[in-house]
PDB file of N, CA and C in Angstrom:
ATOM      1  N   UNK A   1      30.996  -9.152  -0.207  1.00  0.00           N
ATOM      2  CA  UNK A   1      29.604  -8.990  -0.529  1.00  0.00           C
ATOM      3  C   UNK A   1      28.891  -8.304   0.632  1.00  0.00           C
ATOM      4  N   UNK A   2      28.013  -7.328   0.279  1.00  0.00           N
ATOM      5  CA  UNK A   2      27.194  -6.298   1.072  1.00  0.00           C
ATOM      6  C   UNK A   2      26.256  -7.305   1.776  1.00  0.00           C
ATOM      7  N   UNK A   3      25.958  -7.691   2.968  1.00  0.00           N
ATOM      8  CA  UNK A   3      24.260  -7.894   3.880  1.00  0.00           C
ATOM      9  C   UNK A   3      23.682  -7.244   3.519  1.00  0.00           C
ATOM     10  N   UNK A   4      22.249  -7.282   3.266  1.00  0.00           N
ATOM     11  CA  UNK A   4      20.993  -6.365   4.028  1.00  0.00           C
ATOM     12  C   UNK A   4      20.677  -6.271   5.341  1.00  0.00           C
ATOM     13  N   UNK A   5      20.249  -5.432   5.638  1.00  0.00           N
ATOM     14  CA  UNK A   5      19.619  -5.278   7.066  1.00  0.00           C
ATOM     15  C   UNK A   5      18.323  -5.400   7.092  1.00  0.00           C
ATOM     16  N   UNK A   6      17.882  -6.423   8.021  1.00  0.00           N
ATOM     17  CA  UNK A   6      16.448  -7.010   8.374  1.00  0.00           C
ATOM     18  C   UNK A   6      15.739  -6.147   8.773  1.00  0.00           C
ATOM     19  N   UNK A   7      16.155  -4.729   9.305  1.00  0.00           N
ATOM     20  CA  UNK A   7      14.939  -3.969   9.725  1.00  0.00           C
ATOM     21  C   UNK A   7      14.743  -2.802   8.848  1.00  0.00           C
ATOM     22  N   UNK A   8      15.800  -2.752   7.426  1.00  0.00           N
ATOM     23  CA  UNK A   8      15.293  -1.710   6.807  1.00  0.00           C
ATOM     24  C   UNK A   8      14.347  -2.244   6.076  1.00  0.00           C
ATOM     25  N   UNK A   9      13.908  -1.049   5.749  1.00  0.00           N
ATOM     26  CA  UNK A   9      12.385  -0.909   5.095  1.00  0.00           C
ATOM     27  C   UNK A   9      12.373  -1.432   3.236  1.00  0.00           C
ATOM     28  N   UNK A  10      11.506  -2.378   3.002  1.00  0.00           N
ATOM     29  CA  UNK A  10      12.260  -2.595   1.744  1.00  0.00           C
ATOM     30  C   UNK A  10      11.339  -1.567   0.503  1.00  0.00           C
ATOM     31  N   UNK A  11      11.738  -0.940  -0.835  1.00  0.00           N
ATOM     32  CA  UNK A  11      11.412  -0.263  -1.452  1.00  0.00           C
ATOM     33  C   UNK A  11      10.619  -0.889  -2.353  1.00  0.00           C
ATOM     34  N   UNK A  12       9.311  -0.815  -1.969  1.00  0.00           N
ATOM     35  CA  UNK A  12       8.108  -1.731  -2.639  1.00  0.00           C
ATOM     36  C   UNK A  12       7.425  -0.488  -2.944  1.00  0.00           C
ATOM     37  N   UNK A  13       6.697  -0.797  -4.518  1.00  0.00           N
ATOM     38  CA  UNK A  13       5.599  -0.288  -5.112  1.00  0.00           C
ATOM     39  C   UNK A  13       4.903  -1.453  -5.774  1.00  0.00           C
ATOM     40  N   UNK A  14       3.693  -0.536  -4.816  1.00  0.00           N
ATOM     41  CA  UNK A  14       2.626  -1.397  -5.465  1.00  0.00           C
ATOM     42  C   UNK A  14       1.233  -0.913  -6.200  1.00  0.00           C
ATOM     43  N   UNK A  15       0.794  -1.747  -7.237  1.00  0.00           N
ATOM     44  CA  UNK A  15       0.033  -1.189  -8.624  1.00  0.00           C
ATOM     45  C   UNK A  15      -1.564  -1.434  -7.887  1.00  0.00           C
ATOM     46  N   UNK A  16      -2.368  -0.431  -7.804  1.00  0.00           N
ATOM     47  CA  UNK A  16      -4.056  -0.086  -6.810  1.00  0.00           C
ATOM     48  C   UNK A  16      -4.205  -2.066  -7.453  1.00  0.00           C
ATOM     49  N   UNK A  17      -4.571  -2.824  -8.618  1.00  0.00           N
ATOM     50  CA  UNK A  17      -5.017  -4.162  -8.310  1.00  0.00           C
ATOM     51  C   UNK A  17      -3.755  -5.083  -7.592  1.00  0.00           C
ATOM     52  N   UNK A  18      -2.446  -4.534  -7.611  1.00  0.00           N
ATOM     53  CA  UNK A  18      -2.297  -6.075  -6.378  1.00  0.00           C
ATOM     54  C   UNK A  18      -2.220  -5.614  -5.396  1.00  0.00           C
ATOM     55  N   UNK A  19      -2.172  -4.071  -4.926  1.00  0.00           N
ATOM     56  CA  UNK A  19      -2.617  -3.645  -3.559  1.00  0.00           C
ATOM     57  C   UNK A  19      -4.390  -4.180  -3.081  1.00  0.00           C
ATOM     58  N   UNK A  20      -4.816  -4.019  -4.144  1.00  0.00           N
ATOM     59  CA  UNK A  20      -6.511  -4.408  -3.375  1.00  0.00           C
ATOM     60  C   UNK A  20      -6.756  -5.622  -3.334  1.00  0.00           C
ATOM     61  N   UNK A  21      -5.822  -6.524  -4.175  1.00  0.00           N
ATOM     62  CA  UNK A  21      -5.999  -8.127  -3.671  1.00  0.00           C
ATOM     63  C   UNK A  21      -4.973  -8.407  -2.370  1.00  0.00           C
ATOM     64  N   UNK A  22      -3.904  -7.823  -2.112  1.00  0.00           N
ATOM     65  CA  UNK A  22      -3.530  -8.061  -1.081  1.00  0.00           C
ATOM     66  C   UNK A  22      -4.423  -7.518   0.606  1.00  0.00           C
ATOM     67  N   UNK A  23      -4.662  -6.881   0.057  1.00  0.00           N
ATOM     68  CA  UNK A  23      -5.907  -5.834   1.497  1.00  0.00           C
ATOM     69  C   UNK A  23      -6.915  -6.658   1.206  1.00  0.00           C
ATOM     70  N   UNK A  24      -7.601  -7.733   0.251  1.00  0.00           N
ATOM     71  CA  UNK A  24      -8.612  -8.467   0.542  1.00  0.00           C
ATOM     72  C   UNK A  24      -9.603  -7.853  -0.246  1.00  0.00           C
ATOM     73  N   UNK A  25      -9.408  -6.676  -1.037  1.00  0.00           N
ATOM     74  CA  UNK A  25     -10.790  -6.175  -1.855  1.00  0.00           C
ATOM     75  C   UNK A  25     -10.805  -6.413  -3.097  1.00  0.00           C
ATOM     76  N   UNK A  26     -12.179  -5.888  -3.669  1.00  0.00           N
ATOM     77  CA  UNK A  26     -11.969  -5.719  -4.964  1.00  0.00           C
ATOM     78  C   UNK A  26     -11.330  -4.431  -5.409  1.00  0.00           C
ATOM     79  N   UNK A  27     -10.717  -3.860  -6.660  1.00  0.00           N
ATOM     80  CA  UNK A  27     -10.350  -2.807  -7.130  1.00  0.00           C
ATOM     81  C   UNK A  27     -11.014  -1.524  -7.258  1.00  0.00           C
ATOM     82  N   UNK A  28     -12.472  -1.786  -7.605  1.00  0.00           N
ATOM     83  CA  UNK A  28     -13.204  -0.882  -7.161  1.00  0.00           C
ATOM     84  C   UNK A  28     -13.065  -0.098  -6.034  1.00  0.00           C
ATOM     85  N   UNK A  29     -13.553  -0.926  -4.812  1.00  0.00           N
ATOM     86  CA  UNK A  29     -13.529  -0.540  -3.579  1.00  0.00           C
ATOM     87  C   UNK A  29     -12.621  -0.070  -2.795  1.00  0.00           C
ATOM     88  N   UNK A  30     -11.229  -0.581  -3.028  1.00  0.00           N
ATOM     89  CA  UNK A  30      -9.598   0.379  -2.598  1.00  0.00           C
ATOM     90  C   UNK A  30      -9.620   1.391  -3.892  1.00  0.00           C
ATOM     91  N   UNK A  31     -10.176   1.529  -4.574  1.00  0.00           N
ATOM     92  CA  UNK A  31     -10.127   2.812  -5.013  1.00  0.00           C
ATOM     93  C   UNK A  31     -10.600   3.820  -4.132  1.00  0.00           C
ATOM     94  N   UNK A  32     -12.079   3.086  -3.936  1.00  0.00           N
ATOM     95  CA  UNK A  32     -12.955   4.367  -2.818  1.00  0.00           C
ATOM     96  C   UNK A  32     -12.175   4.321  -1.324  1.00  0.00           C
ATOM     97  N   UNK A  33     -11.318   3.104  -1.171  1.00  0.00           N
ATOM     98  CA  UNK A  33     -10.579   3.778   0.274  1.00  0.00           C
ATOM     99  C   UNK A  33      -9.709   4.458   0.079  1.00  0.00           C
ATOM    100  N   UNK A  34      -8.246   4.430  -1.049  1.00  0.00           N
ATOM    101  CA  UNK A  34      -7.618   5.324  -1.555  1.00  0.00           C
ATOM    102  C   UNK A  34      -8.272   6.658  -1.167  1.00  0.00           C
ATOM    103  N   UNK A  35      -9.563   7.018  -1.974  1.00  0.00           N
ATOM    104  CA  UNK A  35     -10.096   8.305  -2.056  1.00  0.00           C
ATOM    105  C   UNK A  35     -10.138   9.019  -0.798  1.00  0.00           C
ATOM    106  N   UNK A  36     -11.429   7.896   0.223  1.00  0.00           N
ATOM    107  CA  UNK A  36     -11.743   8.309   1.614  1.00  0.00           C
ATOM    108  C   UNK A  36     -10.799   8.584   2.803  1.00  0.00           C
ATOM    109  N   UNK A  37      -9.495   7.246   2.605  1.00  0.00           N
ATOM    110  CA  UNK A  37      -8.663   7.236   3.577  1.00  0.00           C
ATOM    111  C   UNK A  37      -7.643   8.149   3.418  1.00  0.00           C
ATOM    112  N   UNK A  38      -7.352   8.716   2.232  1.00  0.00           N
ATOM    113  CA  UNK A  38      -6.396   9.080   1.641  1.00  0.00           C
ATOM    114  C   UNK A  38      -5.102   8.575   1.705  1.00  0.00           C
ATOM    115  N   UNK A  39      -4.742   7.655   1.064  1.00  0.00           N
ATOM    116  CA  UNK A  39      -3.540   6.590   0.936  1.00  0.00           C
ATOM    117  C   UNK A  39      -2.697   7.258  -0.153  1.00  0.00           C
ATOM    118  N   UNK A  40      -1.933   7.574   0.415  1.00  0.00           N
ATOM    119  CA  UNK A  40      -0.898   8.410  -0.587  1.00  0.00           C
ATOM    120  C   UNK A  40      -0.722   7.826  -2.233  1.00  0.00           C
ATOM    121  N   UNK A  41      -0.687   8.072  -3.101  1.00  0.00           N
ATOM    122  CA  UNK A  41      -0.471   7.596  -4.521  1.00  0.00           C
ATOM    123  C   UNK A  41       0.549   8.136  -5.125  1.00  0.00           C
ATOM    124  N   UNK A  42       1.555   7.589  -6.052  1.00  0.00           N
ATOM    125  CA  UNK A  42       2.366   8.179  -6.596  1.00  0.00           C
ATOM    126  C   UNK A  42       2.240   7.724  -7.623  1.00  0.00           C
ATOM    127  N   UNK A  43       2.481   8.946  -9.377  1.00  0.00           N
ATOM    128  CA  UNK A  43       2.126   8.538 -10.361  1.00  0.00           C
ATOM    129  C   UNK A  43       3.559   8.301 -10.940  1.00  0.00           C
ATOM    130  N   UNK A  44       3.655   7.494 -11.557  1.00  0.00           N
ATOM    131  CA  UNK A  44       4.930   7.214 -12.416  1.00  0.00           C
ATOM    132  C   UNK A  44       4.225   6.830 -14.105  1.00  0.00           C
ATOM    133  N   UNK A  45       4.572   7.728 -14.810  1.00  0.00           N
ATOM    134  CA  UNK A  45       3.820   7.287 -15.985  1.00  0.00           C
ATOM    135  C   UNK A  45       2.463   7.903 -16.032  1.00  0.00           C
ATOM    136  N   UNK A  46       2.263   7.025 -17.108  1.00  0.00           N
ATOM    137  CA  UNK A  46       0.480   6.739 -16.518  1.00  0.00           C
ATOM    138  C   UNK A  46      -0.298   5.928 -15.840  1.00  0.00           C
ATOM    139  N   UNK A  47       0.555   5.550 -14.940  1.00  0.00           N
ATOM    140  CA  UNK A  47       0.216   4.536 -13.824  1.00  0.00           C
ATOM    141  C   UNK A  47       0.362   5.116 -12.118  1.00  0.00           C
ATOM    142  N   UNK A  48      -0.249   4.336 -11.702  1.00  0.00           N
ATOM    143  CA  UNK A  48      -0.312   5.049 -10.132  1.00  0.00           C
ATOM    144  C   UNK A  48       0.220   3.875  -9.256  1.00  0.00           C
ATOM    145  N   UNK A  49       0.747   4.274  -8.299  1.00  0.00           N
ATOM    146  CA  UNK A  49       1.615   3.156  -7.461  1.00  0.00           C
ATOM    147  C   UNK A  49       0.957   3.631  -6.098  1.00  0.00           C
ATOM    148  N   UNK A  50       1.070   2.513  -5.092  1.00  0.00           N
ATOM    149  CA  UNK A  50       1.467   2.710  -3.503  1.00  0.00           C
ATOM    150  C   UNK A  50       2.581   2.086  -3.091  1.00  0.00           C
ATOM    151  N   UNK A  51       3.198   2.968  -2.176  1.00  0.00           N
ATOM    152  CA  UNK A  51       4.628   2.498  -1.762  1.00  0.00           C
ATOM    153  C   UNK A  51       4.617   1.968  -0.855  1.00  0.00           C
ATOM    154  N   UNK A  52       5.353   0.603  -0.475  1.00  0.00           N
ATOM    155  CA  UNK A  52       5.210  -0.657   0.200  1.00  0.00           C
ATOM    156  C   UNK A  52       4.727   0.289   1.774  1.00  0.00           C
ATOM    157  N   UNK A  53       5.233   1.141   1.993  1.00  0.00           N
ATOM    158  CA  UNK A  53       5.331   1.526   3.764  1.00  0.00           C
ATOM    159  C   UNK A  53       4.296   1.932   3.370  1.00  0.00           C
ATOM    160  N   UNK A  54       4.021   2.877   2.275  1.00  0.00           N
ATOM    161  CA  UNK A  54       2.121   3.696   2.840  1.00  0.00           C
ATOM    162  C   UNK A  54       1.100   2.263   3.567  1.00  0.00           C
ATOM    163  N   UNK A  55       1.332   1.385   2.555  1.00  0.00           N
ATOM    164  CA  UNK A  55       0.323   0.458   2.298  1.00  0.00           C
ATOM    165  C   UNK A  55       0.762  -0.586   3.920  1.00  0.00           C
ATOM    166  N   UNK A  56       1.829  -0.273   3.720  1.00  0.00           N
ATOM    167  CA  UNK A  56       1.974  -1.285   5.547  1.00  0.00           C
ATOM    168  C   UNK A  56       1.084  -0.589   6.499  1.00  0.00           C
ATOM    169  N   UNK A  57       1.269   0.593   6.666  1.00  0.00           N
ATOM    170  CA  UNK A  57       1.076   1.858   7.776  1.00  0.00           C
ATOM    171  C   UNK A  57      -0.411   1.800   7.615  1.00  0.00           C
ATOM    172  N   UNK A  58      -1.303   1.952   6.548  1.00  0.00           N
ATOM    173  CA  UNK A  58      -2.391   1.937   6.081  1.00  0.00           C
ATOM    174  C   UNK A  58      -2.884   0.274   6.869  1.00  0.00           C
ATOM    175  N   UNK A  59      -2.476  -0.284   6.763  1.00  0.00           N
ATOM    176  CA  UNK A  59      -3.066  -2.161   7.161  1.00  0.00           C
ATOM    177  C   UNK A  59      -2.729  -2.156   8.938  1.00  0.00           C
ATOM    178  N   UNK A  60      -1.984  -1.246   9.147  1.00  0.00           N
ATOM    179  CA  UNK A  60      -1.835  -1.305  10.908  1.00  0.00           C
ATOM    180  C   UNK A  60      -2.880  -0.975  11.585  1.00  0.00           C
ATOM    181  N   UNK A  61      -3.096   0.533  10.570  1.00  0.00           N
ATOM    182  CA  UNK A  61      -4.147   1.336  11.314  1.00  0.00           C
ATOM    183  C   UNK A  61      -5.649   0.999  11.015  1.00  0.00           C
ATOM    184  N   UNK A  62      -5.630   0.064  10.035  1.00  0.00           N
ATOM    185  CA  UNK A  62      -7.091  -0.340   9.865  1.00  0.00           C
ATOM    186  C   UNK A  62      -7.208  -1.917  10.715  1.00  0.00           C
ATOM    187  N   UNK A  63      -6.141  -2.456  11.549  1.00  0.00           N
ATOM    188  CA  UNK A  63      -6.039  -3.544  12.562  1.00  0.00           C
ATOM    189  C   UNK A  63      -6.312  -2.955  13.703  1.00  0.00           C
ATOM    190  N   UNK A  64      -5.931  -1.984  13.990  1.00  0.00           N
ATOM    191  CA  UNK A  64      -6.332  -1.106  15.278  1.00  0.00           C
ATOM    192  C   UNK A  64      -7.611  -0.864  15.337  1.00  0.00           C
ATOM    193  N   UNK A  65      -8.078  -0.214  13.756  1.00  0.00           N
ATOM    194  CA  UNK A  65      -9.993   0.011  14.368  1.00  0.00           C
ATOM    195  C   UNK A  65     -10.328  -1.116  14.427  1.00  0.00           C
ATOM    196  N   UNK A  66     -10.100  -2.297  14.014  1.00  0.00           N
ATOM    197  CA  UNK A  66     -10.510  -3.322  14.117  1.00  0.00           C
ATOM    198  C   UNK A  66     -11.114  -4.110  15.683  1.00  0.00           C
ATOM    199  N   UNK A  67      -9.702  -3.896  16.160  1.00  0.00           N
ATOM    200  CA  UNK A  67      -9.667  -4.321  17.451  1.00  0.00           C
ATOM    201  C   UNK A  67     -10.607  -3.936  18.114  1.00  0.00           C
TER     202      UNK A  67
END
């Protein structure tokens, strides 16, 4: 049986409402950061995804302005 490796990156998509409840917003409003920040989107369907790393990379750099 194959391991995983703990430091690869795991292949997450995520749908704009459980990305904006996980970031703490409403859906509305990570829409308008989507827009402003430009958070990469990928459409599959007729649905739009963020991929687990945009959305990590995206939460680092908004801890940094934070600071």
């Amino acid at each position: 049986m194959k391991s995983t490796d703990a430091g690869a990156p795991k292949r997450m998509f995520l749908d704009i409402p459980n990305a904006a409840e996980l970031a703490g917003f409403s859906v509305r409003h990570f829409r308008r950061i989507i827009e402003e920040e430009r958070i990469r989107i990928v459409q599959i369907g007729r649905k739009f995804f963020i991929l687990g790393a945009d959305f990590e990379r995206w939460q680092m750099t908004n801890r940094r302005k934070a600071c």
